[in-house]
C-alpha atoms as a PDB file:
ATOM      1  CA  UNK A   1     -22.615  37.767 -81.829  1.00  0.00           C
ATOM      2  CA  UNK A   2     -21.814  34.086 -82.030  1.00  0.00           C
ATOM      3  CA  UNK A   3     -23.501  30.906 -80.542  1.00  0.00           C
ATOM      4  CA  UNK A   4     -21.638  28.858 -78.042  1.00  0.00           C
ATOM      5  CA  UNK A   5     -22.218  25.954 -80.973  1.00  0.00           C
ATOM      6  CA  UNK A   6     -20.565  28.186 -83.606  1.00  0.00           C
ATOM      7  CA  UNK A   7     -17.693  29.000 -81.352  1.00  0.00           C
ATOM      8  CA  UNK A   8     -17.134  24.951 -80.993  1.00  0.00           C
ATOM      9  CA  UNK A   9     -17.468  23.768 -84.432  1.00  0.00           C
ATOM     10  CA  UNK A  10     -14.603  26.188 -85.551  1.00  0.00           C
ATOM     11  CA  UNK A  11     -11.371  24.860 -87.046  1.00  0.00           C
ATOM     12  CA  UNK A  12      -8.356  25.928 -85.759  1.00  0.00           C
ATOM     13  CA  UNK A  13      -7.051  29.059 -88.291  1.00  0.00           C
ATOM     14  CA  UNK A  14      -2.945  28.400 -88.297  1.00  0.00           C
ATOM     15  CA  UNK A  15      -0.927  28.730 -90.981  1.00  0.00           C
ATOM     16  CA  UNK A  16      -3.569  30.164 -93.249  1.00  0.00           C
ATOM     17  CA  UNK A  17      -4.591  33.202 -94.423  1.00  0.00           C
ATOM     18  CA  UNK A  18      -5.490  35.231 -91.411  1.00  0.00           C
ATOM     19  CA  UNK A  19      -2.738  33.849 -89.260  1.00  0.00           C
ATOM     20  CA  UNK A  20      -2.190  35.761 -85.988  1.00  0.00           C
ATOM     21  CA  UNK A  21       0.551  35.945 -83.676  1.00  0.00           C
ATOM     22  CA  UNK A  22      -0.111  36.333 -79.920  1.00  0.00           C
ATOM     23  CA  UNK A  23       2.077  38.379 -77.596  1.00  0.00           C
ATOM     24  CA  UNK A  24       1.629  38.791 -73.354  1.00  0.00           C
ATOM     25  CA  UNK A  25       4.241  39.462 -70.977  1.00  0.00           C
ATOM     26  CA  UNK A  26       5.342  35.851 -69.159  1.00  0.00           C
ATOM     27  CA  UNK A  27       2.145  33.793 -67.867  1.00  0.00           C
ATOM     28  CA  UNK A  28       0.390  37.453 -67.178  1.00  0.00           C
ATOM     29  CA  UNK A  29      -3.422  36.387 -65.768  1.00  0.00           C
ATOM     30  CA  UNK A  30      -4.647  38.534 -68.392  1.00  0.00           C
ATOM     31  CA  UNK A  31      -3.116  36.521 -71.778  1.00  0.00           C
ATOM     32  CA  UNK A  32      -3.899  33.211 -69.937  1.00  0.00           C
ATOM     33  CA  UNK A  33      -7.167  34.060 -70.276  1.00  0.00           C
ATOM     34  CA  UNK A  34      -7.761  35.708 -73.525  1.00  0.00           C
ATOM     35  CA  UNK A  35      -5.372  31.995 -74.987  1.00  0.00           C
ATOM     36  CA  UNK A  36      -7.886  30.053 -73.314  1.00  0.00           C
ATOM     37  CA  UNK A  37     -10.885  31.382 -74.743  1.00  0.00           C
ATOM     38  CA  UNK A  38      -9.413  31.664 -78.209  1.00  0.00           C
ATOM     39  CA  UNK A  39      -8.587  28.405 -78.299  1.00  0.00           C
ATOM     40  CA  UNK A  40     -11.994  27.376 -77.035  1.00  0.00           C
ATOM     41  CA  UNK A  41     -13.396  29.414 -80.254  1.00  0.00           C
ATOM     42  CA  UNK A  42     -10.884  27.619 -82.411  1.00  0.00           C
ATOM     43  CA  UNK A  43      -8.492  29.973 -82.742  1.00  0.00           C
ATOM     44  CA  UNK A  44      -5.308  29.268 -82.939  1.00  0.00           C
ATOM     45  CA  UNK A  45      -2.418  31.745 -83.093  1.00  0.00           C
ATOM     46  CA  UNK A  46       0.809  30.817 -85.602  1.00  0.00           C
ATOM     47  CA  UNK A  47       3.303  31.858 -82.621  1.00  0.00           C
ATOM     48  CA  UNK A  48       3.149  32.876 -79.339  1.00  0.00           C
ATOM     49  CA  UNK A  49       5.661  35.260 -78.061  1.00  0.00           C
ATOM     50  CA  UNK A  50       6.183  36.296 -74.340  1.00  0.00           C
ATOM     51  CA  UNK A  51       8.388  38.964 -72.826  1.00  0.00           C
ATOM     52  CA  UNK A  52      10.335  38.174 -69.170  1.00  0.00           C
ATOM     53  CA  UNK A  53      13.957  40.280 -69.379  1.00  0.00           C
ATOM     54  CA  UNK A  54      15.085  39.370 -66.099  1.00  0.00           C
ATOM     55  CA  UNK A  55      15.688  41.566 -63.295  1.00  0.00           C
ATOM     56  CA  UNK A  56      16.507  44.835 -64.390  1.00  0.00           C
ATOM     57  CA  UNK A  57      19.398  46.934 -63.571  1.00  0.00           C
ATOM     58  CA  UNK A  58      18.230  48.692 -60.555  1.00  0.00           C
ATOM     59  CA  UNK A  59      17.610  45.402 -58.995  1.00  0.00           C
ATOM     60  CA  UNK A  60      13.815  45.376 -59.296  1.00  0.00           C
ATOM     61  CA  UNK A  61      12.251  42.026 -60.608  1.00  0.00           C
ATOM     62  CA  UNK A  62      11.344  42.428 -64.393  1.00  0.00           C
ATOM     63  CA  UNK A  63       8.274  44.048 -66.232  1.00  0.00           C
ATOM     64  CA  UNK A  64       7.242  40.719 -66.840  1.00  0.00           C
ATOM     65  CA  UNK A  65       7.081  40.081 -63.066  1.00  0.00           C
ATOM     66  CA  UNK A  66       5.882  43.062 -61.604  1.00  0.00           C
ATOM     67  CA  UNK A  67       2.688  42.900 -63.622  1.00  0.00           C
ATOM     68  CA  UNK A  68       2.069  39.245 -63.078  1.00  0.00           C
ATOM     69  CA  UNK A  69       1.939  39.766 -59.694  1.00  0.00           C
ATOM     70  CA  UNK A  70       0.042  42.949 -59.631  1.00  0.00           C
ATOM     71  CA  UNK A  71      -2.756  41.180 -61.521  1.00  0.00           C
ATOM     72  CA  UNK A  72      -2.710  37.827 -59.590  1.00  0.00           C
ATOM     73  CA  UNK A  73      -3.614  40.382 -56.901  1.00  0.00           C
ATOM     74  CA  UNK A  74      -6.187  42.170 -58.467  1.00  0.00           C
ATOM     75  CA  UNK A  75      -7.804  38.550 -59.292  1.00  0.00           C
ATOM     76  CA  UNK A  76      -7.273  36.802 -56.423  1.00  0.00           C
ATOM     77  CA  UNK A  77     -10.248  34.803 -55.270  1.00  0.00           C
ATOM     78  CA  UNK A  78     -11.340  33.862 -58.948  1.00  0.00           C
ATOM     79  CA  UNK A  79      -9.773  31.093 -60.678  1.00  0.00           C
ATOM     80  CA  UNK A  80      -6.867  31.738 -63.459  1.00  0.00           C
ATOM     81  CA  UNK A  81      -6.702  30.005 -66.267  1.00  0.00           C
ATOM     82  CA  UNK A  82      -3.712  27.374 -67.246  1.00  0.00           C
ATOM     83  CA  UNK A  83      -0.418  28.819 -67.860  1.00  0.00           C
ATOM     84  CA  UNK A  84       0.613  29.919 -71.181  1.00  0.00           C
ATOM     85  CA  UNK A  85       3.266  27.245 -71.084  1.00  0.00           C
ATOM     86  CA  UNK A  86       0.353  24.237 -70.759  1.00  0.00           C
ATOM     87  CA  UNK A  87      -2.094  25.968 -72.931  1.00  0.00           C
ATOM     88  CA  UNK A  88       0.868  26.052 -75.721  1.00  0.00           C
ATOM     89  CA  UNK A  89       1.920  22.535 -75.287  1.00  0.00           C
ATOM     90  CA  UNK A  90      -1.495  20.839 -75.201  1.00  0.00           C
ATOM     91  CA  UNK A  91      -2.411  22.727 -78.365  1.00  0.00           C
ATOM     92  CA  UNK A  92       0.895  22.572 -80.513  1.00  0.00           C
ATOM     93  CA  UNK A  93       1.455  26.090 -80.736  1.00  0.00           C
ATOM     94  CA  UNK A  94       5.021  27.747 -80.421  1.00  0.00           C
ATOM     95  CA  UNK A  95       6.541  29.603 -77.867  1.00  0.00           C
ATOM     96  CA  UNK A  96       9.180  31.447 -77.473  1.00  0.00           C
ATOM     97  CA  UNK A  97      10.381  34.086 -75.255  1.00  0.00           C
ATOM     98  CA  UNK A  98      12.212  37.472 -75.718  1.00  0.00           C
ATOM     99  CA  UNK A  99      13.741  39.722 -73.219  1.00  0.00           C
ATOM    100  CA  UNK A 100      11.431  42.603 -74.431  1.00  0.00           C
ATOM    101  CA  UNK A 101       8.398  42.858 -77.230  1.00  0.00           C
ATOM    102  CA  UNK A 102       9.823  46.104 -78.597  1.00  0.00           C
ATOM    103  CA  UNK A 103      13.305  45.012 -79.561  1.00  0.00           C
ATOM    104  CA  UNK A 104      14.858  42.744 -82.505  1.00  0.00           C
ATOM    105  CA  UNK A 105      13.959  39.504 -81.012  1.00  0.00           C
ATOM    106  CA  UNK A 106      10.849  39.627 -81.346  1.00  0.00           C
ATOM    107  CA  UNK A 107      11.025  41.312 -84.856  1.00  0.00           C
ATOM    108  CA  UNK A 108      12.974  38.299 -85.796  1.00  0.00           C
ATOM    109  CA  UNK A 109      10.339  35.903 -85.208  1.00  0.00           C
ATOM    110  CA  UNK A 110       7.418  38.430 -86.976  1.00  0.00           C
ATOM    111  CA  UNK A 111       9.692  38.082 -90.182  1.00  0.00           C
ATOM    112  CA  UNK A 112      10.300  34.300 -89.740  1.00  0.00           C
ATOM    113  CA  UNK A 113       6.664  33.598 -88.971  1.00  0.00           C
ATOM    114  CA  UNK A 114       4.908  36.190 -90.901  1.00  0.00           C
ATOM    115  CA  UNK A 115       1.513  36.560 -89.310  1.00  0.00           C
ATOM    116  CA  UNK A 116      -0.799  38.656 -91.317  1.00  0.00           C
ATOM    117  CA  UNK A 117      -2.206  40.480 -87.470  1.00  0.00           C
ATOM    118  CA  UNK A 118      -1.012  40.507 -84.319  1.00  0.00           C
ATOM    119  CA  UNK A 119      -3.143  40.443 -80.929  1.00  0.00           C
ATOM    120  CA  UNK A 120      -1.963  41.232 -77.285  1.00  0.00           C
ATOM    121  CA  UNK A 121      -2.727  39.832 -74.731  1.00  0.00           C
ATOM    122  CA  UNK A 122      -1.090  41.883 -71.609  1.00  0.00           C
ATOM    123  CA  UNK A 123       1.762  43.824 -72.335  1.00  0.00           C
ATOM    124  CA  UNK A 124       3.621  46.797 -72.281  1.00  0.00           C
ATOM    125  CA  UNK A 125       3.139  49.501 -74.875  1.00  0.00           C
ATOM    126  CA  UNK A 126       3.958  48.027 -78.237  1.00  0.00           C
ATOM    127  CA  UNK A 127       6.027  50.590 -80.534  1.00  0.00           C
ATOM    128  CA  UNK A 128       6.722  50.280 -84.163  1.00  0.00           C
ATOM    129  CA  UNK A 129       8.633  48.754 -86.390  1.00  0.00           C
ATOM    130  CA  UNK A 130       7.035  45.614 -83.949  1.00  0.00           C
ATOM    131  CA  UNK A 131       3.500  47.579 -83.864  1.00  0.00           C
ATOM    132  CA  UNK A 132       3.103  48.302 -87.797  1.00  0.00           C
ATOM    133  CA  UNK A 133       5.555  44.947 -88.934  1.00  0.00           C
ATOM    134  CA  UNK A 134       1.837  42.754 -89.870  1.00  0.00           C
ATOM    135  CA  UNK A 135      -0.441  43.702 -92.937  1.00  0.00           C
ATOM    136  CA  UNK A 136      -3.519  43.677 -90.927  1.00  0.00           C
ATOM    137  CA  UNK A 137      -2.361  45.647 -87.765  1.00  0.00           C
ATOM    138  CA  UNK A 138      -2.678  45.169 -84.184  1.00  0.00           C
ATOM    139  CA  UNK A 139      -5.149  44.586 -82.165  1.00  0.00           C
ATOM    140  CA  UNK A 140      -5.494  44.555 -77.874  1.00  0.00           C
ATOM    141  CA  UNK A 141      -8.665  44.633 -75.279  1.00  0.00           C
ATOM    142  CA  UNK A 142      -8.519  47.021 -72.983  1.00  0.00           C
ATOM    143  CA  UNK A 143     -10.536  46.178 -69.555  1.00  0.00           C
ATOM    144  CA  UNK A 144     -12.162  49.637 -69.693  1.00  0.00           C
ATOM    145  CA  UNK A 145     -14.729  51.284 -71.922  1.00  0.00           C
ATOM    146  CA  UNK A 146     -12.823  53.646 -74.064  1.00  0.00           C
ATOM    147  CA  UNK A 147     -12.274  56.561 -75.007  1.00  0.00           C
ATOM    148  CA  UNK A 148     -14.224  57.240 -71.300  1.00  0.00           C
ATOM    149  CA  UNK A 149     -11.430  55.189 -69.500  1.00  0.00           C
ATOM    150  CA  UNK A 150      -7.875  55.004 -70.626  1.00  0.00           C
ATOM    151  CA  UNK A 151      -4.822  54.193 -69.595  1.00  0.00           C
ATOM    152  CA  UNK A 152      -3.893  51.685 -66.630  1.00  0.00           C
ATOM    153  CA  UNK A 153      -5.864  50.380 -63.843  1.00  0.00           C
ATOM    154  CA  UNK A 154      -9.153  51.004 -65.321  1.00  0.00           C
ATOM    155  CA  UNK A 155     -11.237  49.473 -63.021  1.00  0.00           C
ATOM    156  CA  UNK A 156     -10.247  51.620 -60.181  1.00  0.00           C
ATOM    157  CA  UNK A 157     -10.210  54.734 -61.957  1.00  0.00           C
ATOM    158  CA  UNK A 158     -13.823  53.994 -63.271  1.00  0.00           C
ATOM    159  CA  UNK A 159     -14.817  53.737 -59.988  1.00  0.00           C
ATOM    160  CA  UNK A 160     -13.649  56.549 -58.953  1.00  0.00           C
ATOM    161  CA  UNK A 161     -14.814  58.712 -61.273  1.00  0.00           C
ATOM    162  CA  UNK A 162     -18.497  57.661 -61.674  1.00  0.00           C
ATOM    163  CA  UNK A 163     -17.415  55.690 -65.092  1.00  0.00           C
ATOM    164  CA  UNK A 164     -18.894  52.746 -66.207  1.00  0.00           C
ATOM    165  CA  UNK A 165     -17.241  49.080 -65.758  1.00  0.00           C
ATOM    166  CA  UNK A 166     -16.671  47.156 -69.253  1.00  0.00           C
ATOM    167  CA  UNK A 167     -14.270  46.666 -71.477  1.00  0.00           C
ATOM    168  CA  UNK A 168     -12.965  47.018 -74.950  1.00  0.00           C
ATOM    169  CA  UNK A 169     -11.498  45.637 -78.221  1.00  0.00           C
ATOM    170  CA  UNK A 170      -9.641  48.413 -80.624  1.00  0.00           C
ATOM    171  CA  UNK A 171      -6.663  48.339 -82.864  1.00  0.00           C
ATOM    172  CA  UNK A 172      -3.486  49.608 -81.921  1.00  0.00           C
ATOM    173  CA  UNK A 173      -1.987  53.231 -82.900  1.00  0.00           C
ATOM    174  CA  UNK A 174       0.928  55.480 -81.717  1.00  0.00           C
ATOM    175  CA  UNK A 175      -0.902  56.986 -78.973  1.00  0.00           C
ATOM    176  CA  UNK A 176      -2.109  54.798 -75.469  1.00  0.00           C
ATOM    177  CA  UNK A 177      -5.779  52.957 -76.333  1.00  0.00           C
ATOM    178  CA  UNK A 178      -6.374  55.619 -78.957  1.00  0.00           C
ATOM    179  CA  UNK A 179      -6.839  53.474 -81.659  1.00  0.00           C
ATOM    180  CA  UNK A 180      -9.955  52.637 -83.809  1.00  0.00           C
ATOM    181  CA  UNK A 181     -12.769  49.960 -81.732  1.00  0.00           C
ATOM    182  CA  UNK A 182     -14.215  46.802 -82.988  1.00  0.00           C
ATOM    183  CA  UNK A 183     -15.851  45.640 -79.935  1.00  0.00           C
ATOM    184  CA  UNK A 184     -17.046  47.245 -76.379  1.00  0.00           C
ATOM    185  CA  UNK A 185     -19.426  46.169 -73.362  1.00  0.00           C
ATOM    186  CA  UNK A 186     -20.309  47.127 -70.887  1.00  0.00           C
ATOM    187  CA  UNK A 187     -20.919  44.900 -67.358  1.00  0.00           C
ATOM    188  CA  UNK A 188     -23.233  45.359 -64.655  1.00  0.00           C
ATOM    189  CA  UNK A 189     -21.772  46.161 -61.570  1.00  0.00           C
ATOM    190  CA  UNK A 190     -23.941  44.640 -58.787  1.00  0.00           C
ATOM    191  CA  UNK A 191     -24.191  45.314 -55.227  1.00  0.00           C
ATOM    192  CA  UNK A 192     -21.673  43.425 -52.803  1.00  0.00           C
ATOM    193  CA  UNK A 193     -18.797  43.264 -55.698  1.00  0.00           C
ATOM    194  CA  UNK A 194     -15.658  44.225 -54.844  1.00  0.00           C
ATOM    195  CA  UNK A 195     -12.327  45.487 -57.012  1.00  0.00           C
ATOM    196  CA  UNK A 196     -10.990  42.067 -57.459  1.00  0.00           C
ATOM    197  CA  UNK A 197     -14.708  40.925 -58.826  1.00  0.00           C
ATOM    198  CA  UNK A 198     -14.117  44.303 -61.306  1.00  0.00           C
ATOM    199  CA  UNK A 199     -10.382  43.648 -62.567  1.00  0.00           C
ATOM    200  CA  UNK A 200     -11.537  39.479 -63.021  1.00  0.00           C
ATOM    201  CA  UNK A 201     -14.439  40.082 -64.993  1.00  0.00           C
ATOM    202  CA  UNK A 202     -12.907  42.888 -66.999  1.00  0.00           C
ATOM    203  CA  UNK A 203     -10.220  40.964 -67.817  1.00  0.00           C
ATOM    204  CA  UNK A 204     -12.286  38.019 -68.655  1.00  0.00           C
ATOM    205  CA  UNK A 205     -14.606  40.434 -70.763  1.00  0.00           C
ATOM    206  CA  UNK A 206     -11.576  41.175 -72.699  1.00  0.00           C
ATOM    207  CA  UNK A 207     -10.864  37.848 -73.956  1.00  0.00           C
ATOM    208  CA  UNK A 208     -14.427  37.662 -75.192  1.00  0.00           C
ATOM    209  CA  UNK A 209     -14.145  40.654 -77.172  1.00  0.00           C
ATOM    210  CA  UNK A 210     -10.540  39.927 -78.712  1.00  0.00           C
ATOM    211  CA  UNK A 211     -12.464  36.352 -79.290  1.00  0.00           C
ATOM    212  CA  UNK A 212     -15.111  37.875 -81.115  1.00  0.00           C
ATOM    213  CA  UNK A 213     -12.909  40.714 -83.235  1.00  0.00           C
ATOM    214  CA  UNK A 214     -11.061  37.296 -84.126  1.00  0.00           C
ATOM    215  CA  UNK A 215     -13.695  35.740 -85.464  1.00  0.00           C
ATOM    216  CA  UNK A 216     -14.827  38.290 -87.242  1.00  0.00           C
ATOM    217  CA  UNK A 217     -11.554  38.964 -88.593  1.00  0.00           C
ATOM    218  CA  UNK A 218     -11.433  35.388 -90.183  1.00  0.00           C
ATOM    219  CA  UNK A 219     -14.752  36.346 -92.040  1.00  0.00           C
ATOM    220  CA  UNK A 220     -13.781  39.465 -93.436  1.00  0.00           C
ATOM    221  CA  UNK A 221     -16.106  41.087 -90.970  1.00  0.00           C
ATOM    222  CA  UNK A 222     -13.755  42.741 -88.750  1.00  0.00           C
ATOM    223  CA  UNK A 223     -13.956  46.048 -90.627  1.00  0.00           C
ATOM    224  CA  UNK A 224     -17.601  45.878 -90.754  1.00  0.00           C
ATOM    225  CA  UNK A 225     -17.483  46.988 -86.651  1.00  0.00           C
ATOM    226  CA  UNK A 226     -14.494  49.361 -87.304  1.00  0.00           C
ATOM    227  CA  UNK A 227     -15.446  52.993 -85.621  1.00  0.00           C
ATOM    228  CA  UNK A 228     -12.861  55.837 -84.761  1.00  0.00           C
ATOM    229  CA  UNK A 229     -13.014  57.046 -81.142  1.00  0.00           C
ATOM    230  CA  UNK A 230     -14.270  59.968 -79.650  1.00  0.00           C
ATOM    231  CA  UNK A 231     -12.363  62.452 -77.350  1.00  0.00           C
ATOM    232  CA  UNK A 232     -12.683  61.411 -73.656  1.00  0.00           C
ATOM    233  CA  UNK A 233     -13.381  63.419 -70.451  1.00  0.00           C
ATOM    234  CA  UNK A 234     -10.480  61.990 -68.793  1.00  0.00           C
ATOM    235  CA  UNK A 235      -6.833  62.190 -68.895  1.00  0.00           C
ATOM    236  CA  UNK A 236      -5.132  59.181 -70.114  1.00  0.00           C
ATOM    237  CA  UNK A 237      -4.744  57.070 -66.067  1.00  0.00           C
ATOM    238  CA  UNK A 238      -1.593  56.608 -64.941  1.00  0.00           C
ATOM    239  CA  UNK A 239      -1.185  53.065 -62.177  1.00  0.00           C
ATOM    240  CA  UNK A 240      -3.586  53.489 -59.354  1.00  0.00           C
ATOM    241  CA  UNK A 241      -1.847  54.265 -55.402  1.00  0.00           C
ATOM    242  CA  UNK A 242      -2.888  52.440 -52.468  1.00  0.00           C
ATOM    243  CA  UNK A 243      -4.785  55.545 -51.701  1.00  0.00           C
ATOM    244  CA  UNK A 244      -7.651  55.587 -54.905  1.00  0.00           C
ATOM    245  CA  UNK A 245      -7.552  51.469 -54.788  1.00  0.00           C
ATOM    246  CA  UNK A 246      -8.778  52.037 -50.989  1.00  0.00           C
ATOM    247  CA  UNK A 247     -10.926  54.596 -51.403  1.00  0.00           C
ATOM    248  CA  UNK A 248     -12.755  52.439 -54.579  1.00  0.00           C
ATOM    249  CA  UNK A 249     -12.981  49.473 -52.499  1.00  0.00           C
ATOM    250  CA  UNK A 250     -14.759  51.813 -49.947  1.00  0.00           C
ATOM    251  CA  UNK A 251     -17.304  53.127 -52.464  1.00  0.00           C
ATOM    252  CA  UNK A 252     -18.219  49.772 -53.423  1.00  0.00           C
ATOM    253  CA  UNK A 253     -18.368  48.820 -49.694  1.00  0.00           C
ATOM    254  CA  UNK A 254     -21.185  51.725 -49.115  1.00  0.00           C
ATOM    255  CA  UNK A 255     -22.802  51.241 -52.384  1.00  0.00           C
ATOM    256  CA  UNK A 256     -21.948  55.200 -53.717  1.00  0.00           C
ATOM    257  CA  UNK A 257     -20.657  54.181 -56.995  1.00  0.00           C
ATOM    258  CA  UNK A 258     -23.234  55.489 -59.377  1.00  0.00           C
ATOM    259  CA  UNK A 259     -23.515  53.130 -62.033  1.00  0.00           C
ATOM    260  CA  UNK A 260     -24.424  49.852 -59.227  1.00  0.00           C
ATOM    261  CA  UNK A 261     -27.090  47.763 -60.351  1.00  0.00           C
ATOM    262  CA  UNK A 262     -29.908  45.598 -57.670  1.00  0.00           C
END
């Protein structure tokens, strides 16, 4: 682990050797976060690259959108960190934006930037040649504990099904959250929370663990915590209906979720 005083006595890490660029769908609660607390560790990313492709055919709002929203819901009542858009600009970093992380836009600013790993930071599922383009690979936090919980809406679905709340750091392969972990916790769910307290602090617990895989990555530590996953109980989740979201905010309610804490 790493002391609060180590975190702030860091030097920001652009345009060096172990140069990382950042990807999250536009403003998404979840990479406002994870920027703000690598920046308060001092680290920087070379480029950050979001993904907003407009409304899309069938006249639904965009990806970028859709999720936004979903997880402004899922936080509301805790504060959000400052927009990607501030956090950039105060700090000097680049932006740009790209109608979708999978296609040649975004390629086009890998090759011009060359970042040796890339991290993300709320997206959709990134395929190659985008998900194999840096040396070093590709790393995302998942707000679950994997292999137990994977797939969307994690949160709800641990609920649900008597798994514990935390989440997880892990490199990126072909299949969903399957890839090798660096970094997992998990958080003690007390009585009284509710599923917005759940998706807020797994989201939050996420940017500490991408914080610390980053850190260790810039001491040549990162493959020190390197372990393959196991084979989970579960089927990979699918987005939770109204129905499961109620009936998790119900078990919390009456206290029935087995893994509650006093």
């Amino acid at each position: 682990s790493y002391s609060f005083c180590t975190l702030l006595n860091r030097k920001f890490s652009s345009n060096m050797p172990g140069s990382f660029a950042f990807f999250c769908l536009k403003e998404h609660p979840y990479g406002r976060e994870m920027l703000k607390q690598l920046l308060a560790a001092g680290q920087k990313p070379l480029i950050v690259i979001e993904e907003d492709g407009g409304q899309r055919p069938d006249g639904r709002v965009s990806v970028a959108t859709e999720e936004r929203e979903k997880f402004l819901e899922r936080c509301k009542g805790h504060e959000i960190a400052a927009t990607i858009a501030e956090q950039c600009k105060e700090n000097g970093i680049e932006l740009v934006e790209v109608p979708q992380h999978n296609k040649e836009e975004s390629m086009g600013h890998l090759e011009r930037t060359k970042p040796d790993l890339l991290v993300l930071g709320g997206t959709r599922i990134i395929r190659d040649p985008v998900l194999s383009f840096c040396k070093d690979g590709c790393l995302n936090a998942h707000p679950g504990l994997l292999p137990e919980c994977r797939g969307s809406a994690s949160p709800a679905w641990s609920v649900k099904h008597d798994i514990p709340i935390g989440s997880t750091c892990h490199f990126c392969s072909s299949g969903i959250d399957e890839g090798d972990i660096v970094g997992k916790r998990e958080i003690p769910v007390k009585k009284g929370y509710t599923y917005e307290d759940l998706c807020y602090y797994t989201m939050r617990m996420s940017g500490t663990l991408m914080t610390e895989a980053i850190l260790k990555y810039q001491d040549n530590k990162l493959e020190e915590s390197r372990v393959k996953q196991g084979k989970s109980d579960h089927p990979t989740f699918r987005n939770a209906p109204d129905e499961v979201i109620e009936e998790v905010r119900q078990k919390l309610l009456d206290g029935t979720y087995k893994h509650m804490v006093e």
